[in-house]
C-alpha atoms as a PDB file:
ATOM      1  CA  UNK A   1       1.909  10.961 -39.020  1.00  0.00           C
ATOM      2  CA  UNK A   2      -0.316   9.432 -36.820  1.00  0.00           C
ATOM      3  CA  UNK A   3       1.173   6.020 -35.123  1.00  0.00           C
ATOM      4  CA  UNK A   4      -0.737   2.430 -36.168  1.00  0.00           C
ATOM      5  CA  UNK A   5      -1.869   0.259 -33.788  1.00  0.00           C
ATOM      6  CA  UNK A   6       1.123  -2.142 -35.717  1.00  0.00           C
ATOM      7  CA  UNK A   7       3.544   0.251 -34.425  1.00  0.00           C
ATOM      8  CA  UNK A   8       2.351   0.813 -30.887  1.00  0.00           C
ATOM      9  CA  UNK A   9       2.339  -2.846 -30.294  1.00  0.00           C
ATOM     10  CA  UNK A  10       6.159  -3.481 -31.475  1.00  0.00           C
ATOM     11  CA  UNK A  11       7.154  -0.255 -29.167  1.00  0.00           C
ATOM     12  CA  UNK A  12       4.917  -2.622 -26.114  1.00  0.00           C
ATOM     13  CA  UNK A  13       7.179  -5.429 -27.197  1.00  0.00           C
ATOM     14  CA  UNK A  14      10.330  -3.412 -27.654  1.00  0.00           C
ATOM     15  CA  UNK A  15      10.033  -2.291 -24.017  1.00  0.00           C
ATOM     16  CA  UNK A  16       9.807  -6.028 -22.932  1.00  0.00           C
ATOM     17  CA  UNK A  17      13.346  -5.250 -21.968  1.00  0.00           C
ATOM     18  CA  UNK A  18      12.067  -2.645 -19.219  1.00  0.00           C
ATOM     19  CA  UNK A  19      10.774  -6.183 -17.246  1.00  0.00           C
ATOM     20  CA  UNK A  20      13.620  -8.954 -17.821  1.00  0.00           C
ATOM     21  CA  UNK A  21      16.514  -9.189 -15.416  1.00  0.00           C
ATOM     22  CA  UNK A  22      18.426 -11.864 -13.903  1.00  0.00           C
ATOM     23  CA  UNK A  23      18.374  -9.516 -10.558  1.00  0.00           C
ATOM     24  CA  UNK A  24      15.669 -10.970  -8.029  1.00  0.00           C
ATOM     25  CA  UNK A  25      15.991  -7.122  -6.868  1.00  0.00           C
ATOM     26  CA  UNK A  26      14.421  -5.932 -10.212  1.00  0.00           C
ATOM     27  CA  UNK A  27      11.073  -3.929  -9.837  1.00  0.00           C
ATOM     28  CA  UNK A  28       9.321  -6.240 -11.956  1.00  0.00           C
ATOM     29  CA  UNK A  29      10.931  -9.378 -10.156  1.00  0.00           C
ATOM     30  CA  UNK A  30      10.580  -8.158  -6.589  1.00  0.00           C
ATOM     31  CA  UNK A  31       6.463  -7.143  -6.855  1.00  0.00           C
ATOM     32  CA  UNK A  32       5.976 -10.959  -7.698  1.00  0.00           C
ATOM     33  CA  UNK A  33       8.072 -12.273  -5.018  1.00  0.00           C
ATOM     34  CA  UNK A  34       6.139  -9.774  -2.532  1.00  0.00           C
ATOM     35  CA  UNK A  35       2.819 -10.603  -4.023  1.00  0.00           C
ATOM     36  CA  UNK A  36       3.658 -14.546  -3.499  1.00  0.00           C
ATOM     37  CA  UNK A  37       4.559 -13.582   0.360  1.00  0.00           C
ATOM     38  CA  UNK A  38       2.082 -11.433   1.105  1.00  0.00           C
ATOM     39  CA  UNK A  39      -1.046 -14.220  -0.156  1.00  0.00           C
ATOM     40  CA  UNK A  40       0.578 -16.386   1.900  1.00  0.00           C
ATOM     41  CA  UNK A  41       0.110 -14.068   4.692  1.00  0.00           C
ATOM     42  CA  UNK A  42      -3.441 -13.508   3.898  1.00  0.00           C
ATOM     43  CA  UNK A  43      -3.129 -10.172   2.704  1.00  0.00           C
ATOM     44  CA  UNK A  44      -3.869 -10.408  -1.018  1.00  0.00           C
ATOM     45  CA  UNK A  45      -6.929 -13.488  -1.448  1.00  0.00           C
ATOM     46  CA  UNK A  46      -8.880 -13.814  -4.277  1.00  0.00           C
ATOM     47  CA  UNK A  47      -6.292 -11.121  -6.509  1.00  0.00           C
ATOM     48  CA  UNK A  48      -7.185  -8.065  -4.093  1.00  0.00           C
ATOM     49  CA  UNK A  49      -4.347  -5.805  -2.863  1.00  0.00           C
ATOM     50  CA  UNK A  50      -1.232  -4.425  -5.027  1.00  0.00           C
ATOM     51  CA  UNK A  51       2.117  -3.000  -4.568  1.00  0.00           C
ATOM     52  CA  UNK A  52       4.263  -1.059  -7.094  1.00  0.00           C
ATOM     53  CA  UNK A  53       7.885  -0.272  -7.083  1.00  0.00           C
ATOM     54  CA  UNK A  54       9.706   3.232  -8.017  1.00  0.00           C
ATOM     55  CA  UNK A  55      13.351   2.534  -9.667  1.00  0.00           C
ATOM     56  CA  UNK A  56      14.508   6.058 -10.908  1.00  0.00           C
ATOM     57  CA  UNK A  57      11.915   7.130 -13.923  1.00  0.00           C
ATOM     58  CA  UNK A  58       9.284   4.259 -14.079  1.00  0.00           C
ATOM     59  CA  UNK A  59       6.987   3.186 -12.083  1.00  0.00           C
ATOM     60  CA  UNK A  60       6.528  -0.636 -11.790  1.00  0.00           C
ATOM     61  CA  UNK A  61       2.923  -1.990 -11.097  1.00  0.00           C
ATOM     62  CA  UNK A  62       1.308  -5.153 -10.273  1.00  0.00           C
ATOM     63  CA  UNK A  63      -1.727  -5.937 -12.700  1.00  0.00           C
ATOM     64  CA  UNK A  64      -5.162  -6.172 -12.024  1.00  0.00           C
ATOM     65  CA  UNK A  65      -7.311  -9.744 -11.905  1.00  0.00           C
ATOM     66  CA  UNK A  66      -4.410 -11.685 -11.479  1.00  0.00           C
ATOM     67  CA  UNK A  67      -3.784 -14.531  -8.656  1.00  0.00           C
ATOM     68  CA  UNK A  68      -0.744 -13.178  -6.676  1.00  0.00           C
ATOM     69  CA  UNK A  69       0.785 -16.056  -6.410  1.00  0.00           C
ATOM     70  CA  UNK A  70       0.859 -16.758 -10.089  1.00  0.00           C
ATOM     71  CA  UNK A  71       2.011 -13.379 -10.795  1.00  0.00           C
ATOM     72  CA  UNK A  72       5.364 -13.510 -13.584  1.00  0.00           C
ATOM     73  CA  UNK A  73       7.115 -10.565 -14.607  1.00  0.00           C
ATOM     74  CA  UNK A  74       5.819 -10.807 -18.298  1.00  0.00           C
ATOM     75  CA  UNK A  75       2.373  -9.410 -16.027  1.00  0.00           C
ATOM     76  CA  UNK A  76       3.860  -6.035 -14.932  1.00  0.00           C
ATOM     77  CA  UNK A  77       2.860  -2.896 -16.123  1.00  0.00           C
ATOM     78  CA  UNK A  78       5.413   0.247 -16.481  1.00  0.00           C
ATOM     79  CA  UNK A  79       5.061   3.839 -16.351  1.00  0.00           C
ATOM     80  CA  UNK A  80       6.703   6.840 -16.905  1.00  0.00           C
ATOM     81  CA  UNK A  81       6.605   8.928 -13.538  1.00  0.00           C
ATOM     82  CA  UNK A  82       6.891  12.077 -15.470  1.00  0.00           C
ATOM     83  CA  UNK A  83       4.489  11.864 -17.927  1.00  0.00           C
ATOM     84  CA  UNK A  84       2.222   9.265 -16.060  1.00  0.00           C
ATOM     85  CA  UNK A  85       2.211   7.172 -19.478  1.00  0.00           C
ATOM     86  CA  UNK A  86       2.059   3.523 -19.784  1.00  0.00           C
ATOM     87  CA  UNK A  87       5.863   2.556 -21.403  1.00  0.00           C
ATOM     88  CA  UNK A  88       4.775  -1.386 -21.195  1.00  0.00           C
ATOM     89  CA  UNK A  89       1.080  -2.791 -20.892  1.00  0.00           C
ATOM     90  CA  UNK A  90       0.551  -6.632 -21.127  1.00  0.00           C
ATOM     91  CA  UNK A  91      -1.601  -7.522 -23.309  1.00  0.00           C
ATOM     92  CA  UNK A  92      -4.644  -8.751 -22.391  1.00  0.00           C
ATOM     93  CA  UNK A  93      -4.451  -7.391 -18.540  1.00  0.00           C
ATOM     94  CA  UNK A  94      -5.785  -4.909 -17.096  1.00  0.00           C
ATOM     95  CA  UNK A  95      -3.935  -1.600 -14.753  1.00  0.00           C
ATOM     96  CA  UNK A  96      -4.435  -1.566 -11.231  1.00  0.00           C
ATOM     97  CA  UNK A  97      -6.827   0.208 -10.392  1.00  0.00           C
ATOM     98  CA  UNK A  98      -4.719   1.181  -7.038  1.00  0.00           C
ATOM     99  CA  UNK A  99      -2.347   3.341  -9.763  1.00  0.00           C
ATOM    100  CA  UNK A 100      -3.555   6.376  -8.705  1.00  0.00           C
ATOM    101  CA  UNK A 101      -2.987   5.616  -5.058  1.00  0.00           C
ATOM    102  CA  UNK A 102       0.332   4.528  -5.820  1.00  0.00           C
ATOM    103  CA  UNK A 103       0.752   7.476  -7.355  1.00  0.00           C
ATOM    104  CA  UNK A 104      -0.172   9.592  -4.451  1.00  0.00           C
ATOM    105  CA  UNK A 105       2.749   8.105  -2.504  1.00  0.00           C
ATOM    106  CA  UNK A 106       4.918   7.801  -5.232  1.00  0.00           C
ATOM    107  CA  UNK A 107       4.331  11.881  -5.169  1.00  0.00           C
ATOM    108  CA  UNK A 108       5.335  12.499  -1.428  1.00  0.00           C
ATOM    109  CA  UNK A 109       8.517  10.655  -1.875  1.00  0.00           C
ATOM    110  CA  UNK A 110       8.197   6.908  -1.674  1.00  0.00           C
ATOM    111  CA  UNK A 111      10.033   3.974  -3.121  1.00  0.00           C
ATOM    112  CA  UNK A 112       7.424   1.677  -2.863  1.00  0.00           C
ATOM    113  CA  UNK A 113       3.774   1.485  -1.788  1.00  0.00           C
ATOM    114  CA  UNK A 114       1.479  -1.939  -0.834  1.00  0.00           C
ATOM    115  CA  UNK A 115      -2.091  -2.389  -0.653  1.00  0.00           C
ATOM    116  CA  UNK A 116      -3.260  -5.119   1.815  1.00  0.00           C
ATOM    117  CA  UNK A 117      -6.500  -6.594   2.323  1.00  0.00           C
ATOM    118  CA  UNK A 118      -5.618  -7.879   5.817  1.00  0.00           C
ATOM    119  CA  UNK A 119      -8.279  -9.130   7.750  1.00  0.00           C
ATOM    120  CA  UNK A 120      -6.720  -7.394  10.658  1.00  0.00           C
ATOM    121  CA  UNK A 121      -6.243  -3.828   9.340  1.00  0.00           C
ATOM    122  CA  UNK A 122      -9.995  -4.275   8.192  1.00  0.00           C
ATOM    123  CA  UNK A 123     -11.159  -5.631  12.080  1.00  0.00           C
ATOM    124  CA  UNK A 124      -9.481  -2.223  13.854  1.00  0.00           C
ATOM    125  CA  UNK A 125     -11.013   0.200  11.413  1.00  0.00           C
ATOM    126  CA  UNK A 126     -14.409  -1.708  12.868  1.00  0.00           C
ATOM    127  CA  UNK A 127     -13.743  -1.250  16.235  1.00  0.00           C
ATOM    128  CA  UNK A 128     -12.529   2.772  16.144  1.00  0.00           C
ATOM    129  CA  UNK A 129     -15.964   2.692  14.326  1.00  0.00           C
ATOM    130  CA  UNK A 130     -17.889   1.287  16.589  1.00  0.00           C
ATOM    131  CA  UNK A 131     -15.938   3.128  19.736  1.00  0.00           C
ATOM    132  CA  UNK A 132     -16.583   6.480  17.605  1.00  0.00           C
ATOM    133  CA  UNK A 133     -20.508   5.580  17.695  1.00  0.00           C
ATOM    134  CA  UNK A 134     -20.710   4.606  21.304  1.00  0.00           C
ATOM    135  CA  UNK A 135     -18.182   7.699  22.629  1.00  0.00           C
ATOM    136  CA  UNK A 136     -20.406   9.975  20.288  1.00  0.00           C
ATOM    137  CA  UNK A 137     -17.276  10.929  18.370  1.00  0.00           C
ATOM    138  CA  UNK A 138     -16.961  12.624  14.953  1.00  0.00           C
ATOM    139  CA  UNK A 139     -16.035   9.069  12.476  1.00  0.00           C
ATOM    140  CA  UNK A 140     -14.107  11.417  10.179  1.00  0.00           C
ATOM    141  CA  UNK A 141     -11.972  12.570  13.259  1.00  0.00           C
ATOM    142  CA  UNK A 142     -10.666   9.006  14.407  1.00  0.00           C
ATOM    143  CA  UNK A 143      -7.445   7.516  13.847  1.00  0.00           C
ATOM    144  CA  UNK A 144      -6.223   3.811  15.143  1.00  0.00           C
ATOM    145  CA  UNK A 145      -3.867   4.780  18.009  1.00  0.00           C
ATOM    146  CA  UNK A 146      -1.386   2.649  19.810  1.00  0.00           C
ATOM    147  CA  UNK A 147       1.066   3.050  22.127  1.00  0.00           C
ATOM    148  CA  UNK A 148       3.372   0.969  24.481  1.00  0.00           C
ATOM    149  CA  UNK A 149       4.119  -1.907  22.070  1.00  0.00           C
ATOM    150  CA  UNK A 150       7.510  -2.898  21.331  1.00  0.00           C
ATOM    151  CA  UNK A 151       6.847  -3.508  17.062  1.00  0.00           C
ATOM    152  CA  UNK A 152       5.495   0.128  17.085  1.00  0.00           C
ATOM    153  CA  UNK A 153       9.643   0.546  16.686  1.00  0.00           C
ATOM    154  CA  UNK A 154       9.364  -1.263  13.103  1.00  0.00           C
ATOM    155  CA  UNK A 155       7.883   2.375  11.985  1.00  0.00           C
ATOM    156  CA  UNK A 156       9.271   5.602  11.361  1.00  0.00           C
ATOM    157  CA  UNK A 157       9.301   8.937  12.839  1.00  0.00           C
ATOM    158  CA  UNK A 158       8.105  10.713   9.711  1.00  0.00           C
ATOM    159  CA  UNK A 159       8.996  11.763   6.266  1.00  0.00           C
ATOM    160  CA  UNK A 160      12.240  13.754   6.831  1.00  0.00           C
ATOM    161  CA  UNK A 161      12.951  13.006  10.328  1.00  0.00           C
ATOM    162  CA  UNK A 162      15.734  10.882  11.701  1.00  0.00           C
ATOM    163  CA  UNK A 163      14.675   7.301  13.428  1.00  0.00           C
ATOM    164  CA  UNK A 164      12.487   5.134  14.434  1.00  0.00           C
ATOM    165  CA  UNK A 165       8.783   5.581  16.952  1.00  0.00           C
ATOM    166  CA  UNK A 166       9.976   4.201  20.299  1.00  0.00           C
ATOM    167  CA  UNK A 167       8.244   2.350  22.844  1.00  0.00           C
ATOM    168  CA  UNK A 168       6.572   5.455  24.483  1.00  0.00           C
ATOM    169  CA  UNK A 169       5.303   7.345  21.020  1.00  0.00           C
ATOM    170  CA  UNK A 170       1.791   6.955  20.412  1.00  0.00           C
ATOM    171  CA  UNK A 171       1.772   5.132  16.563  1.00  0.00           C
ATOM    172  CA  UNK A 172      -1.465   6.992  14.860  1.00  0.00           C
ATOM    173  CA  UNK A 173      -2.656   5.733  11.835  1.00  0.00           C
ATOM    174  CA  UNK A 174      -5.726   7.811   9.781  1.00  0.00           C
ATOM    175  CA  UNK A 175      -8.336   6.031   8.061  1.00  0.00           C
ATOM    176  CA  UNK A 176     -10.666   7.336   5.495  1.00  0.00           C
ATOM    177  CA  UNK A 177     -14.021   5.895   4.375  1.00  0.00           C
ATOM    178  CA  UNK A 178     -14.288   3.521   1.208  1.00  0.00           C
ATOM    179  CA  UNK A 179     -15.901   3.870  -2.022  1.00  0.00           C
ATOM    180  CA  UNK A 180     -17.198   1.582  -4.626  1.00  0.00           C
ATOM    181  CA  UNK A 181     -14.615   1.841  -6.856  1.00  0.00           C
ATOM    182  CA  UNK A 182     -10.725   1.862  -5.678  1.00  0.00           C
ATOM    183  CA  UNK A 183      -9.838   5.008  -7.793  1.00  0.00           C
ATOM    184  CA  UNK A 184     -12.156   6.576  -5.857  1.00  0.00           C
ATOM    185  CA  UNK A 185     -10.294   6.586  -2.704  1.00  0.00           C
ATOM    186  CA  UNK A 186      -7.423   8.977  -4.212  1.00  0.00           C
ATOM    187  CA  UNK A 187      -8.744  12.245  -3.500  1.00  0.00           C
ATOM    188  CA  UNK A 188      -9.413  10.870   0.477  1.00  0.00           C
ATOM    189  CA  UNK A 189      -5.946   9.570   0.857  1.00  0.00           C
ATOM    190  CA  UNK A 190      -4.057  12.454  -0.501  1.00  0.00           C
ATOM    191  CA  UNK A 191      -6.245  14.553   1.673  1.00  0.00           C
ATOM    192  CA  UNK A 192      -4.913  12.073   4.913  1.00  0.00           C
ATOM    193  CA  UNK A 193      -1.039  11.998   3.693  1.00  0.00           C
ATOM    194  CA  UNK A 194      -1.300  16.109   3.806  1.00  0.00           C
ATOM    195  CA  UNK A 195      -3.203  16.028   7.172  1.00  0.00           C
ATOM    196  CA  UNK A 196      -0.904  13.279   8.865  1.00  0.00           C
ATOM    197  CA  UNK A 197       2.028  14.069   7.132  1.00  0.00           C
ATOM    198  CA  UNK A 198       4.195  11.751   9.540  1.00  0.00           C
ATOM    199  CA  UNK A 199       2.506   8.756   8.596  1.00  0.00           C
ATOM    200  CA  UNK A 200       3.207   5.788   6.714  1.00  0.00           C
ATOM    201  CA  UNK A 201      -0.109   3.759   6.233  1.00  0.00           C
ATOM    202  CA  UNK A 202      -3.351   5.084   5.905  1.00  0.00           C
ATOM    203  CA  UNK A 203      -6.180   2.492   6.993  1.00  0.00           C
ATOM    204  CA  UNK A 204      -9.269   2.025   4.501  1.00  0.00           C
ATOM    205  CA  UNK A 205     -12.241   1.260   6.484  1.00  0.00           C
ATOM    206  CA  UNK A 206     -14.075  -2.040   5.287  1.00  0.00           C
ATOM    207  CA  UNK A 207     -11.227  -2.477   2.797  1.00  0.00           C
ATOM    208  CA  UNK A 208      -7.973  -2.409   3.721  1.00  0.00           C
ATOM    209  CA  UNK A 209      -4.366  -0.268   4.193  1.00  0.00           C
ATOM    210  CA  UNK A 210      -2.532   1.114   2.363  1.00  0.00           C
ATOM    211  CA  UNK A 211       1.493   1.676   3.321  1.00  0.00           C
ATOM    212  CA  UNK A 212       4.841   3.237   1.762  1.00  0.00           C
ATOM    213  CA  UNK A 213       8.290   3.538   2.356  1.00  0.00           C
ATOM    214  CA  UNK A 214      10.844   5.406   1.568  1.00  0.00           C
ATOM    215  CA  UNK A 215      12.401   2.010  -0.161  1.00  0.00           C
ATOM    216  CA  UNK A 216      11.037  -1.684  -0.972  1.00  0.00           C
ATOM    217  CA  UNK A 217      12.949  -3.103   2.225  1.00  0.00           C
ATOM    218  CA  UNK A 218      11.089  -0.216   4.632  1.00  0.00           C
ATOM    219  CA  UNK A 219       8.116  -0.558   3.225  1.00  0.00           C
ATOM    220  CA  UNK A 220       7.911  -4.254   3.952  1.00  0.00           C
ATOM    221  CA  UNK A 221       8.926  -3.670   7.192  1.00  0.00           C
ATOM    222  CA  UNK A 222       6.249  -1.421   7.572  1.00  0.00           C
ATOM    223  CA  UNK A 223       3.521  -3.830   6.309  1.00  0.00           C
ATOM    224  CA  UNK A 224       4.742  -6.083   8.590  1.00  0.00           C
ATOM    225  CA  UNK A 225       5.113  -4.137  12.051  1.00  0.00           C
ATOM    226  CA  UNK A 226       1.583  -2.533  11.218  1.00  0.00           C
ATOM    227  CA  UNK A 227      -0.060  -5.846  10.514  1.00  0.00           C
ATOM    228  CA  UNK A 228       1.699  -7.370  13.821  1.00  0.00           C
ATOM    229  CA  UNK A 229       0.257  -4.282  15.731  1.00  0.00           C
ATOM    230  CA  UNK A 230      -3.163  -4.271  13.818  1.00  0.00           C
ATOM    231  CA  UNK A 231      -3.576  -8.042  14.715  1.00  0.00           C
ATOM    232  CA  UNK A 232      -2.408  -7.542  18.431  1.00  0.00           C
ATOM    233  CA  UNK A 233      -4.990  -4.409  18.582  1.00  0.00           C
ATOM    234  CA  UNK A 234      -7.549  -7.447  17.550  1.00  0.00           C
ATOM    235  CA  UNK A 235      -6.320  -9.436  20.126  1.00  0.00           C
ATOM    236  CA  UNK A 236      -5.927  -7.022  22.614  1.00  0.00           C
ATOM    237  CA  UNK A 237      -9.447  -5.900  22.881  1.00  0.00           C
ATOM    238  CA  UNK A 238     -10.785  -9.020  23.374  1.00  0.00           C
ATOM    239  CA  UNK A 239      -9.134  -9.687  26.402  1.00  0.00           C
ATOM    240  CA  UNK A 240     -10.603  -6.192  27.445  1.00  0.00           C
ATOM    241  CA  UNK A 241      -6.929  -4.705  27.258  1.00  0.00           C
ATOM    242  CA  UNK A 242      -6.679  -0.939  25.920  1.00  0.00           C
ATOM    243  CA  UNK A 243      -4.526   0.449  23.187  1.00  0.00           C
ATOM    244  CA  UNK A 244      -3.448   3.717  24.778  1.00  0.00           C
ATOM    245  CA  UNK A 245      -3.490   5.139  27.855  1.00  0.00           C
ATOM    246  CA  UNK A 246      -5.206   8.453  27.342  1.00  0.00           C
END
């Protein structure tokens, strides 16, 4: 018997329960508090940017076309990781549009993945354009590269390996060209993870970055140390200073 659109909405409501929690830990608690941090950082203006949340089976994700720091709970979406169906869709709201993306990280082992519009991450994947065009350098072939910078510390060696980068590892970050629609970018980024399977973030030139961890507290971290160094990069070259050494 095929299901009414009666009974799809009381199984939406029934899974209301998948979002409520006392627990300012909960998935569908801790993506507002992050969204509410990160546009006051900059990161998310104008409802840009996103960040979902892995807790065993589902898949929590901020909506799309909402302010981030009005976000509520009532706002997130859920998914099944397994089947990649929607177990709770607000009415009225849109998905992300970064699911897919999300998805991709969610797929190499993450616990949770953010999408930042920083100004900063946007400004470096300017510059390693414009030093690819005056060094006569394949675009495709370029990475942001930094070295010799205390934060670079806040980031990890690479999936499956033990520690931290240290003050002498060169941090290199991939970036991959944008498209007009966000989905878009999927096939590109999946195609960076599996190239630069050590990293972390993947730059989105024009756009943004995108970053994961293994967890929601390393993946903050991440955003954080990799905004730091993105902004000091900035800051950095105007003084005439270089990233790396070689």
């Amino acid at each position: 018997m095929a299901t009414s659109d009666t009974e799809k909405q009381g199984s939406v409501q029934a899974n209301d329960q998948l979002i409520i929690s006392d627990d300012p830990h909960h998935p569908a608690n801790h993506i507002c508090t992050l969204c509410r941090n990160f546009y006051n950082l900059g990161w998310v203006t104008g409802t840009g940017g996103g960040t979902s949340i892995r807790k065993g089976p589902h898949i929590f994700i901020a909506p799309s076309g909402v302010q981030k720091e009005l976000m509520q709970p009532e706002n997130i979406f859920v998914l099944d990781y397994a089947t990649r169906s929607y177990l709770r869709k607000p009415p009225l709201l849109k998905p992300s549009a970064c699911t897919p993306l999300f998805m991709a990280a969610f797929d190499r082992g993450a616990g949770c993945c953010i999408h930042t519009h920083s100004q900063w991450a946007v400004l470096v994947t300017l510059l390693v354009e414009r030093d690819a065009a005056t060094n006569g350098e394949r675009l495709e072939d370029k990475c942001f590269e930094i070295e010799k910078i205390e934060q670079i510390k806040g980031i990890p060696q690479g999936r499956g390996k033990q520690g931290m980068l240290g003050f002498f590892n060169k941090l290199r970050v991939p970036i991959i060209e944008n498209t007009a629609h966000e989905e878009d970018l999927t096939s590109s980024l999946e195609v960076a993870m599996d190239r630069h399977p050590d990293t972390y973030a993947v730059l989105v030139r024009r756009h943004g970055v995108y970053i994961w961890g293994d967890d929601v507290q390393k993946a903050k971290t991440q955003a954080e140390s990799l905004d730091y160094l993105f902004r000091l990069a900035v800051e950095m070259r105007t003084l005439g200073l270089p990233w790396t050494t070689s």
